[in-house]
Protein backbone atom coordinates (compact mmCIF):
# COMPACT_ATOMS: atom_id res chain seq x y z
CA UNK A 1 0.00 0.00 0.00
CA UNK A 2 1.01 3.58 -0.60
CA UNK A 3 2.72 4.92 2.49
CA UNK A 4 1.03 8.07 1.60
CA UNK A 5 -2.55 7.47 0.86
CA UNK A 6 -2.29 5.30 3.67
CA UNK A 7 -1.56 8.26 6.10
CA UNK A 8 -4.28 10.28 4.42
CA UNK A 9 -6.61 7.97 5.18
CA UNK A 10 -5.44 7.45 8.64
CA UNK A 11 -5.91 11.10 9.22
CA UNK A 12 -9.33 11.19 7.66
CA UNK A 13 -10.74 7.99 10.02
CA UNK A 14 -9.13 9.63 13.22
CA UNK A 15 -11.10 12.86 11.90
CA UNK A 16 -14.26 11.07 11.40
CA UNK A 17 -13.92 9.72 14.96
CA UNK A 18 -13.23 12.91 16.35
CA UNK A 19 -16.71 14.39 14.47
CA UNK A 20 -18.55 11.28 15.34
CA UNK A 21 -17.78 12.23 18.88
CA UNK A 22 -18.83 15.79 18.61
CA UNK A 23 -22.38 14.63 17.45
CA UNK A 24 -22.90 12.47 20.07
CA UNK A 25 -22.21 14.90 22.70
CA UNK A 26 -24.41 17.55 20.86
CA UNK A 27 -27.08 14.77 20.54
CA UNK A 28 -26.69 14.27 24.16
CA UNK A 29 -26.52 17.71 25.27
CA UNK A 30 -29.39 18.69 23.65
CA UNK A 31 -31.07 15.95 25.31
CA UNK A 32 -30.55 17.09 28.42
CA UNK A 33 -31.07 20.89 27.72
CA UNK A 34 -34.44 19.81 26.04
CA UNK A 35 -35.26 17.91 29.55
CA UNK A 36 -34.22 21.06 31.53
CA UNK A 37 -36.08 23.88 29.45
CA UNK A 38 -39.36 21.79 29.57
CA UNK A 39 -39.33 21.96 33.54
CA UNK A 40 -38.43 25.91 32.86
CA UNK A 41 -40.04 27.63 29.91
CA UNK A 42 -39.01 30.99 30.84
CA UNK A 43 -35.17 30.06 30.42
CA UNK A 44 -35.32 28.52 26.85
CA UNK A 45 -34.13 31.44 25.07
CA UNK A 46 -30.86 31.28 26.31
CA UNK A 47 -30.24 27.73 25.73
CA UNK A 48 -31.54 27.70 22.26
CA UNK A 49 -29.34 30.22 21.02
CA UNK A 50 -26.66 27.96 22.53
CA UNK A 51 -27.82 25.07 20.51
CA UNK A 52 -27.93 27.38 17.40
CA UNK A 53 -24.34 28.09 17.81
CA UNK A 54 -23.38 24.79 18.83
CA UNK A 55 -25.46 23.75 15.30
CA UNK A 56 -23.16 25.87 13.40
CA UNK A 57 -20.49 25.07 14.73
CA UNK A 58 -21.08 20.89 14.36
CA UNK A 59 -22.11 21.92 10.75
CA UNK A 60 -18.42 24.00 10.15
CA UNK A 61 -17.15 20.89 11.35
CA UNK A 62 -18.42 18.48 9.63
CA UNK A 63 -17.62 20.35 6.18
CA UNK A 64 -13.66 20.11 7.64
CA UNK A 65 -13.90 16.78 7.88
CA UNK A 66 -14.81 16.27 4.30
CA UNK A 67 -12.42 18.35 2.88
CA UNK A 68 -14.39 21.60 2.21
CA UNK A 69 -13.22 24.83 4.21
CA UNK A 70 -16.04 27.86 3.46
CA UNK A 71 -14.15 30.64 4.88
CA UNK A 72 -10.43 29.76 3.08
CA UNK A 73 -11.79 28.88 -0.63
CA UNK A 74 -7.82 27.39 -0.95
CA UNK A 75 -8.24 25.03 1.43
CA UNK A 76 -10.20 22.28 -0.58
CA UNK A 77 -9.05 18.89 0.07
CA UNK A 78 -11.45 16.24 -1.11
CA UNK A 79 -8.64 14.21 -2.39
CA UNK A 80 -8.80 13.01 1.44
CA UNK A 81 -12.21 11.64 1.01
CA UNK A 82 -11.08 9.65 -2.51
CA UNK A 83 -8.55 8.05 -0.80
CA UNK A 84 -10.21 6.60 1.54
CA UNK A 85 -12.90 5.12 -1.06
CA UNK A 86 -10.22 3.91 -3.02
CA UNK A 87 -9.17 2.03 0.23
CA UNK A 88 -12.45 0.67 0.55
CA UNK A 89 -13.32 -0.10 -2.81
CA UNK A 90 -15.96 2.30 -3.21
């Protein structure tokens, strides 16, 4: 195997991982904040602009992870995402 594509696509799993992660803990927190604002109406304002932000910022993420920066239009890398489905067979 290519050294190189091999450490591509090493990088790109251990990326994945790391935004699997951050949806699960969204998921989770907004679990719980969902619990908490329904025993406190008043408060939900607050916490939903949190989970706005946090939305955003899971979204900025995940278009990292598959190689597409929006705010740095030089910073396209997709060629991480081909390697790894030539890995796979995809």
């Amino acid at each position: 195997m290519n050294p190189e594509v091999y450490e591509k696509t090493r990088r790109l799993v251990k990326a994945l991982n790391f935004f699997m992660i951050h949806i699960f803990l969204y998921i989770s927190a907004n679990i719980a904040l969902a619990l908490y604002t329904f025993g406190d109406i008043r408060s939900r304002w607050g916490w939903l602009f949190l989970i706005v932000c946090w939305a955003i910022a899971l979204i900025y993420h995940g278009l990292l992870v598959y190689g597409i920066d929006p705010m740095n239009k030089q910073r396209r890398n997709p060629q991480l995402l081909s390697a790894m489905f030539k890995l796979i067979g995809v």
